[in-house]
N, C-alpha and C. Protein backbone atom coordinates (compact mmCIF):
# COMPACT_ATOMS: atom_id res chain seq x y z
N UNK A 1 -15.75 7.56 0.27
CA UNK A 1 -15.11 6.45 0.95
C UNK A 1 -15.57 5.15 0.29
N UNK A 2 -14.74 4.37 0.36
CA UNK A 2 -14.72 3.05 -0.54
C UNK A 2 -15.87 1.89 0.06
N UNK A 3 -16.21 1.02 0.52
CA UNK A 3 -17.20 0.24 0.74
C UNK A 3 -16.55 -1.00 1.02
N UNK A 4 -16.16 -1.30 1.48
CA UNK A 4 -15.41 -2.91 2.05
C UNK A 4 -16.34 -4.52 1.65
N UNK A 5 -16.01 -5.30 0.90
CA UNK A 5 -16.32 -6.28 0.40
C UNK A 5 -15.55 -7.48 1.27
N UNK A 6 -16.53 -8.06 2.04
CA UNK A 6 -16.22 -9.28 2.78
C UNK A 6 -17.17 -10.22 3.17
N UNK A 7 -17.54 -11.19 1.91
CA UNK A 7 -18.82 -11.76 1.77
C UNK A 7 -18.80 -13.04 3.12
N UNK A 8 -19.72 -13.22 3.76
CA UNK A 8 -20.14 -14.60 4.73
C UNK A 8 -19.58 -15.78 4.20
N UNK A 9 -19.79 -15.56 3.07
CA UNK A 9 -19.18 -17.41 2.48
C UNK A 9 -17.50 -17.40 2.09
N UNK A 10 -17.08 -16.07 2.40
CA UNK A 10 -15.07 -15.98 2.07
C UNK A 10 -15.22 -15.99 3.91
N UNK A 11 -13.83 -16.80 3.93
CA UNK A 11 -12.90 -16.87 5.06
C UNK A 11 -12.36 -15.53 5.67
N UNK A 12 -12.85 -14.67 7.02
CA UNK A 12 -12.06 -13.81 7.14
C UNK A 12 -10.86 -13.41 6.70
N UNK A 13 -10.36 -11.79 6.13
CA UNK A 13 -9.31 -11.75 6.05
C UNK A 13 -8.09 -11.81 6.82
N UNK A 14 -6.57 -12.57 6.50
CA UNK A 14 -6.05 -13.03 7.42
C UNK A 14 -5.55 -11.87 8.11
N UNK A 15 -5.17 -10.63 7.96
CA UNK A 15 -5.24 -9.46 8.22
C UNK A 15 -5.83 -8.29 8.23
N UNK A 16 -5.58 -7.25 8.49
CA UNK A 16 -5.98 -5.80 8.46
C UNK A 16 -6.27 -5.27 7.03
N UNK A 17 -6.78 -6.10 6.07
CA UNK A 17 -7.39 -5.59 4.81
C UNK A 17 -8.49 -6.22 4.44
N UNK A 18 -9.16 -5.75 3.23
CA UNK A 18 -10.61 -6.22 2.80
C UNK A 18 -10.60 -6.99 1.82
N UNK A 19 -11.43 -8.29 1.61
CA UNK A 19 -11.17 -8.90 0.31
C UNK A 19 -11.45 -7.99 -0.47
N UNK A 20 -12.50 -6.94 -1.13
CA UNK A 20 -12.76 -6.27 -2.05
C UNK A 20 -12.77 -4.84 -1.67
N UNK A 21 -12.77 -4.12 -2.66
CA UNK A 21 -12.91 -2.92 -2.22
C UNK A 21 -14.05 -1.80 -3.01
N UNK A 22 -15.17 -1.48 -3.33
CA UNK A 22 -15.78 -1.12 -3.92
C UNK A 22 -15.85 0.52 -3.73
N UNK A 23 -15.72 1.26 -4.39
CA UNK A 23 -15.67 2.49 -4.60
C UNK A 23 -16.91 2.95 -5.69
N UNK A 24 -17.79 3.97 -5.08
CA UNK A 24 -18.68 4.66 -5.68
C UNK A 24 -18.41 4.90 -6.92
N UNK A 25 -19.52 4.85 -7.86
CA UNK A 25 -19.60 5.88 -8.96
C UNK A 25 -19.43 7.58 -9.04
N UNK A 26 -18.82 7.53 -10.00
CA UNK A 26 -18.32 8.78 -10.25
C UNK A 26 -17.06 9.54 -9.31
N UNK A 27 -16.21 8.57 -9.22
CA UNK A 27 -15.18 9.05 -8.35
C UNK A 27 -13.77 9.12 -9.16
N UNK A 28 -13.01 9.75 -8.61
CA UNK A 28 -11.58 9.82 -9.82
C UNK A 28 -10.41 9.02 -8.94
N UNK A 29 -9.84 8.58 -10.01
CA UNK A 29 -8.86 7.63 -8.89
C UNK A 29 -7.68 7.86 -9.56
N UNK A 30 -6.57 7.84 -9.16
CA UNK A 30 -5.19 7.86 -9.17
C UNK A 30 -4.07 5.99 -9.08
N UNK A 31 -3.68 5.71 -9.88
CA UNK A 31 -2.96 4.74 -9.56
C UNK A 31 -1.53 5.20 -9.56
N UNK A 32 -0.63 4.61 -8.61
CA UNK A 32 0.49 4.82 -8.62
C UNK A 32 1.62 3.81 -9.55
N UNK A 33 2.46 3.86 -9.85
CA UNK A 33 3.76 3.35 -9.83
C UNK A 33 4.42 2.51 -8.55
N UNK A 34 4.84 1.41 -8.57
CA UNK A 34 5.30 0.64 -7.78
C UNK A 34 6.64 2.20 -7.04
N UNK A 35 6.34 2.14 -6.08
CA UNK A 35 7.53 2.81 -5.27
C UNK A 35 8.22 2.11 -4.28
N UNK A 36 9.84 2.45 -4.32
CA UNK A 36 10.77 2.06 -3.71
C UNK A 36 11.35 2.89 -2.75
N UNK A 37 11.99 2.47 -1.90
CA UNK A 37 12.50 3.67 -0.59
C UNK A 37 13.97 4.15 -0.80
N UNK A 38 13.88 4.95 -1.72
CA UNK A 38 15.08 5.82 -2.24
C UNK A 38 14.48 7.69 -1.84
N UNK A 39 15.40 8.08 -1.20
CA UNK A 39 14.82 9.64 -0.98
C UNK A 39 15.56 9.89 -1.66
N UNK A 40 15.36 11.45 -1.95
CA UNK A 40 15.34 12.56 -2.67
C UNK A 40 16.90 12.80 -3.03
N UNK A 41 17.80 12.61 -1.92
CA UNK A 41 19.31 11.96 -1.93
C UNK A 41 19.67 11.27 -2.55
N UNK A 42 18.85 10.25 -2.90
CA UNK A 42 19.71 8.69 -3.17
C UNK A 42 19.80 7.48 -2.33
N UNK A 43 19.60 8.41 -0.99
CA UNK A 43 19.67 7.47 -0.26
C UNK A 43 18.79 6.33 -0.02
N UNK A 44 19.26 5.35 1.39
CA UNK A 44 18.14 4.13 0.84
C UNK A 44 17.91 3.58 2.40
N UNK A 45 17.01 3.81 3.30
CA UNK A 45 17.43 3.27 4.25
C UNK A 45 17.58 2.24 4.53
N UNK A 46 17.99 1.36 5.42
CA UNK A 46 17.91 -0.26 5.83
C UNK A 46 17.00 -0.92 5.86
N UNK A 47 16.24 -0.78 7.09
CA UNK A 47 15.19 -1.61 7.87
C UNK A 47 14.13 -1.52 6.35
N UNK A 48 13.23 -2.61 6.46
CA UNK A 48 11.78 -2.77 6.36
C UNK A 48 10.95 -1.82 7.07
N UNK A 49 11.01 -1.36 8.29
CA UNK A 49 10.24 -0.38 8.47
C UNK A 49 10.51 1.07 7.73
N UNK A 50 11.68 1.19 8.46
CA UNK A 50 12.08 2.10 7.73
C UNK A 50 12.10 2.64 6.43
N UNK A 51 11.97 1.76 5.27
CA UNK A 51 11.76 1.38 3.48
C UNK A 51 10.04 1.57 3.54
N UNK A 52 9.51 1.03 4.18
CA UNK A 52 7.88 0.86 4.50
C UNK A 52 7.41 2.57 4.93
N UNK A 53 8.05 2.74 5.54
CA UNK A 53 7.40 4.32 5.79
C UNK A 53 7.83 5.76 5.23
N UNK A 54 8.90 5.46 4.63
CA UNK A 54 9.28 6.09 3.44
C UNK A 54 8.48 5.84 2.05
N UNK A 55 8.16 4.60 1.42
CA UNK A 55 7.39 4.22 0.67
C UNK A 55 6.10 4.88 0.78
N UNK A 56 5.67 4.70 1.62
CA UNK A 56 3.84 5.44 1.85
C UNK A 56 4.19 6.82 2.24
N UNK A 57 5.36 7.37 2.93
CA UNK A 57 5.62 8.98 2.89
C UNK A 57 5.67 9.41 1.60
N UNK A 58 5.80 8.89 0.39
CA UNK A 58 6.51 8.93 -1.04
C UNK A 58 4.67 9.16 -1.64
N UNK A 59 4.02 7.85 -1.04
CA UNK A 59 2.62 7.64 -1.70
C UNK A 59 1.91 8.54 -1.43
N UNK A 60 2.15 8.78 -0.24
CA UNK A 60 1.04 9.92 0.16
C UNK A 60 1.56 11.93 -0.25
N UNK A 61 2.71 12.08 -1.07
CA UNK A 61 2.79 12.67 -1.66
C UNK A 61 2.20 13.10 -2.93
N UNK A 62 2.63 11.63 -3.30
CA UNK A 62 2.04 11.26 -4.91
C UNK A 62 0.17 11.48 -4.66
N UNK A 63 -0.39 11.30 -3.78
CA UNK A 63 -1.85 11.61 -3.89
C UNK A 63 -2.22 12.62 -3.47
N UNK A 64 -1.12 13.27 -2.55
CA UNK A 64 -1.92 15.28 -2.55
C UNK A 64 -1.33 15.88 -3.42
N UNK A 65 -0.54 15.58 -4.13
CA UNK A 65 -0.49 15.89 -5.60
C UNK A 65 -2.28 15.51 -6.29
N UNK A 66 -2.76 14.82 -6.44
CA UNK A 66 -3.90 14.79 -6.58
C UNK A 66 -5.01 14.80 -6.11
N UNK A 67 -4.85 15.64 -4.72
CA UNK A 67 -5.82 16.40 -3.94
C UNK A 67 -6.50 15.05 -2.99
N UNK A 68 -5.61 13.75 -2.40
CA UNK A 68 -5.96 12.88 -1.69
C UNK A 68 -5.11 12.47 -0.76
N UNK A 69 -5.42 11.65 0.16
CA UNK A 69 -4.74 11.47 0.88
C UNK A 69 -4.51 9.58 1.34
N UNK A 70 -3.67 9.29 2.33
CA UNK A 70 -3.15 7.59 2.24
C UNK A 70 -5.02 6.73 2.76
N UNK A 71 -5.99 7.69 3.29
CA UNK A 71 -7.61 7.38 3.37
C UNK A 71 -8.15 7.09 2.29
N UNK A 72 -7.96 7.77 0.94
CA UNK A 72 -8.14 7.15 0.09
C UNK A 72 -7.67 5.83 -0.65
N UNK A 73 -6.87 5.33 0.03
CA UNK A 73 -6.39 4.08 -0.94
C UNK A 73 -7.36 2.91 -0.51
N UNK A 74 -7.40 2.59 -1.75
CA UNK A 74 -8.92 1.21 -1.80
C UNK A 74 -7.95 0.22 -2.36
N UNK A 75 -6.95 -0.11 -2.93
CA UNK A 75 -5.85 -1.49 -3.16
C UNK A 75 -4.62 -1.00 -3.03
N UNK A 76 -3.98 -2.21 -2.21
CA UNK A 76 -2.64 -1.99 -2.09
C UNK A 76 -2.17 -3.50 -2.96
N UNK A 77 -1.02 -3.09 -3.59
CA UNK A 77 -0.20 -4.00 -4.06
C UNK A 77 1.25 -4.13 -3.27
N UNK A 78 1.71 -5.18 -2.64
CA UNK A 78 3.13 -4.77 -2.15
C UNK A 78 3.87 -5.83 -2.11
N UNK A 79 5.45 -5.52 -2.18
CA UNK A 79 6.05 -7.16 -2.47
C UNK A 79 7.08 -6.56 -1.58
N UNK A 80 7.53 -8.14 -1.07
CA UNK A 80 8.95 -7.89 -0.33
C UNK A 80 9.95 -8.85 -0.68
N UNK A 81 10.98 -9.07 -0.29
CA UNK A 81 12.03 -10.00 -0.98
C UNK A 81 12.14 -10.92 0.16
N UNK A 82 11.60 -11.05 1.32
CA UNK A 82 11.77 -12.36 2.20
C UNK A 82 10.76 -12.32 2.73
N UNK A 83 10.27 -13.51 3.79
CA UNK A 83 8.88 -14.19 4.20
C UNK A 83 9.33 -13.08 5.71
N UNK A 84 10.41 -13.36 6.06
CA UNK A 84 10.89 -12.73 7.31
C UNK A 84 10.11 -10.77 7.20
N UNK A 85 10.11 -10.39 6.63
CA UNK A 85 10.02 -9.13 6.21
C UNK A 85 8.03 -8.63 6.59
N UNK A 86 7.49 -9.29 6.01
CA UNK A 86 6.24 -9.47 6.33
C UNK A 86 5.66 -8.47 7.39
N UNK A 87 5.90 -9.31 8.38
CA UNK A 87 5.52 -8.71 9.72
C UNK A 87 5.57 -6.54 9.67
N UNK A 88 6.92 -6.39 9.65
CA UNK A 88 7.40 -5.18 9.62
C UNK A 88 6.87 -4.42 8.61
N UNK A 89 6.59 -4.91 7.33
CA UNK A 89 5.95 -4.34 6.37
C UNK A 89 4.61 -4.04 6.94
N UNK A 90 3.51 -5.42 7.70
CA UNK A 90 2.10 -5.16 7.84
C UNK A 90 1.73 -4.40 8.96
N UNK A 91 2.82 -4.15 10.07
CA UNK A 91 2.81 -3.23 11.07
C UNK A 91 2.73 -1.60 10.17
N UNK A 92 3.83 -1.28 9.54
CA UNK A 92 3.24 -0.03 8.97
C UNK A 92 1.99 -0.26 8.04
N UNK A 93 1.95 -0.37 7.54
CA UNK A 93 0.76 -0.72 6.27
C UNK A 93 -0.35 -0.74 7.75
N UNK A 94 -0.86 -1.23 8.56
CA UNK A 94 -1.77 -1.20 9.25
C UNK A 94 -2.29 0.36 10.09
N UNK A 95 -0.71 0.74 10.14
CA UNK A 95 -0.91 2.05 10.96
C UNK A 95 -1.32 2.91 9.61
N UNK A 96 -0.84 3.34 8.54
CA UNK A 96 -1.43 4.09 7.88
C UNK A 96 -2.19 3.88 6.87
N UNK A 97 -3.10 2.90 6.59
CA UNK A 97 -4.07 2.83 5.91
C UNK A 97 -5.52 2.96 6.64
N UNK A 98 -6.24 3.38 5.68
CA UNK A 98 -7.73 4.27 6.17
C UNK A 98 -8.49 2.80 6.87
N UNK A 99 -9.95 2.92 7.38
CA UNK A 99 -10.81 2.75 7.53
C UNK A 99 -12.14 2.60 6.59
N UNK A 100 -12.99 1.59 5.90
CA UNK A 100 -12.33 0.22 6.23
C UNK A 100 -11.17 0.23 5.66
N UNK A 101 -10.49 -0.67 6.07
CA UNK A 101 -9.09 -1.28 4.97
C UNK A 101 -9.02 -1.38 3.66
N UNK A 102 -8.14 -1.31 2.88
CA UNK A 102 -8.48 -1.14 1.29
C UNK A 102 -7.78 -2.83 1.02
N UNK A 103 -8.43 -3.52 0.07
CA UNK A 103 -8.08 -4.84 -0.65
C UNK A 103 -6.47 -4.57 -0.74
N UNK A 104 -6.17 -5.83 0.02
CA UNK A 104 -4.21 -5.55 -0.32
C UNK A 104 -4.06 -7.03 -0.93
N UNK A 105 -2.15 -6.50 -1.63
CA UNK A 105 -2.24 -8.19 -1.76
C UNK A 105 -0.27 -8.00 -1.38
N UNK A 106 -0.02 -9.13 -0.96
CA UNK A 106 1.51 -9.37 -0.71
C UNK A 106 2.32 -10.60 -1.53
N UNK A 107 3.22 -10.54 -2.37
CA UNK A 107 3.79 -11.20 -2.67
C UNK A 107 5.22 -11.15 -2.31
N UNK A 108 6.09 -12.51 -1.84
CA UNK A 108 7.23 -12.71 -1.60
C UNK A 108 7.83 -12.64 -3.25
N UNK A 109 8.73 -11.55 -3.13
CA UNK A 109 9.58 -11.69 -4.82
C UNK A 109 11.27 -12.04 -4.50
N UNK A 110 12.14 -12.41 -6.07
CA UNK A 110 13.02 -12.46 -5.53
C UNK A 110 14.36 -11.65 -5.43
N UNK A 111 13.79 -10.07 -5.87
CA UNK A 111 14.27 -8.93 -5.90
C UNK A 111 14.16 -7.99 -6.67
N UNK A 112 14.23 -6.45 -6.62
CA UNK A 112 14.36 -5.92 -7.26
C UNK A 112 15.28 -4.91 -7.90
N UNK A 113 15.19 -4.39 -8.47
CA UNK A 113 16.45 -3.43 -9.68
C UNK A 113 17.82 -3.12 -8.73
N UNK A 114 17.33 -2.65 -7.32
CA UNK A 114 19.03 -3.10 -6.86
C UNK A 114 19.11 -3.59 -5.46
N UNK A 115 20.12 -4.09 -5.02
CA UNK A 115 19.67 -5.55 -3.86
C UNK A 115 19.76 -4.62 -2.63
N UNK A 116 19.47 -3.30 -2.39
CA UNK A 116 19.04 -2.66 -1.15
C UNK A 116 17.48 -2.76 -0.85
N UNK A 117 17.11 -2.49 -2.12
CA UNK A 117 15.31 -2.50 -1.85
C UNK A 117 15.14 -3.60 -1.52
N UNK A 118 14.41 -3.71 -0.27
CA UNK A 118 13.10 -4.59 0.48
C UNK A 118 11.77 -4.72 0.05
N UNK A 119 11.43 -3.93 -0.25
CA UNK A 119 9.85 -3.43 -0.48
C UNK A 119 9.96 -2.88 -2.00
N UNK A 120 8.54 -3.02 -2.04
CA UNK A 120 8.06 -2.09 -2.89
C UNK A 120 6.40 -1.89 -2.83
N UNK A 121 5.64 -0.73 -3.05
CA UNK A 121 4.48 -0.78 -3.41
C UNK A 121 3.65 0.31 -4.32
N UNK A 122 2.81 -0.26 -5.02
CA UNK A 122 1.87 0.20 -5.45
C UNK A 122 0.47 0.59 -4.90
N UNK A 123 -0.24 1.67 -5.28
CA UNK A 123 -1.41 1.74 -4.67
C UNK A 123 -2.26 2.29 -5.97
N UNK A 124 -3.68 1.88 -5.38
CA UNK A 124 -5.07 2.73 -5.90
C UNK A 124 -5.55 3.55 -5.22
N UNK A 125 -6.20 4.54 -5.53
CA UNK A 125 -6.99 5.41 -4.38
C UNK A 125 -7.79 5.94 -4.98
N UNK A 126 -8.83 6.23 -4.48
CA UNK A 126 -10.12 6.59 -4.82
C UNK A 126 -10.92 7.82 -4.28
N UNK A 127 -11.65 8.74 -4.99
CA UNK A 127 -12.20 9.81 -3.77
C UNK A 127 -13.65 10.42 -4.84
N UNK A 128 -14.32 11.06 -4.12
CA UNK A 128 -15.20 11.74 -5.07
C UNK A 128 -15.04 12.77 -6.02
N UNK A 129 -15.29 13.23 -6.69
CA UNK A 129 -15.47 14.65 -7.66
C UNK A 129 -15.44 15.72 -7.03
């Protein structure tokens, strides 16, 4: 498990993540690919939530493929295409990320590859040998 970095002299984080995230020596980590909420269909659903929990259903594939799970993620990267969107994104992102929180970061973008996607994210994850 990762080690949460949140020094006295930084400003609480404004949310449910850690400024840093420190992960032990000798651990193997997996980075992902930015993922988008396209299933296996093609399909794409609507909502922000909906795109949001498909996205981390997608991630957390991609890491028991490598014998981990959405507990291991120590950074999240995630972007959305409006300020409005936020909220709905950090409601999931809160429910399924581990304990402590892994270092996230959010950027408002102004789209991507096709104008259904809302979201997108990337992750790190981390675990022992």
């Amino acid at each position: 498990m990762h080690q949460a970095l949140n020094p006295a002299s930084v400003r609480t984080p404004f949310g449910n993540y850690s400024h840093g995230a420190l992960a032990p020596a000798g651990q193997r980590w997996i980075l992902t690919s930015g993922q988008l909420a396209i299933r296996s269909d093609d399909s794409i659903p609507e909502s922000v939530t909906e795109q949001t929990e498909l996205i981390f259903a997608n991630i957390a594939a991609i890491l028991a493929e490598g014998a981990m799970t959405l507990a291991d993620i120590v950074r999240i990267n995630a972007f959305v295409t409006d300020r409005a969107y936020m909220r709905e994104y950090m409601q999931v992102r809160d429910r399924v990320v581990g304990s402590p929180p892994p270092a996230s970061t959010l950027v408002i973008v102004s789209g991507f590859t096709r104008p259904e996607f809302k979201v997108e994210i990337e992750v790190t994850a981390a675990r022992d040998l």
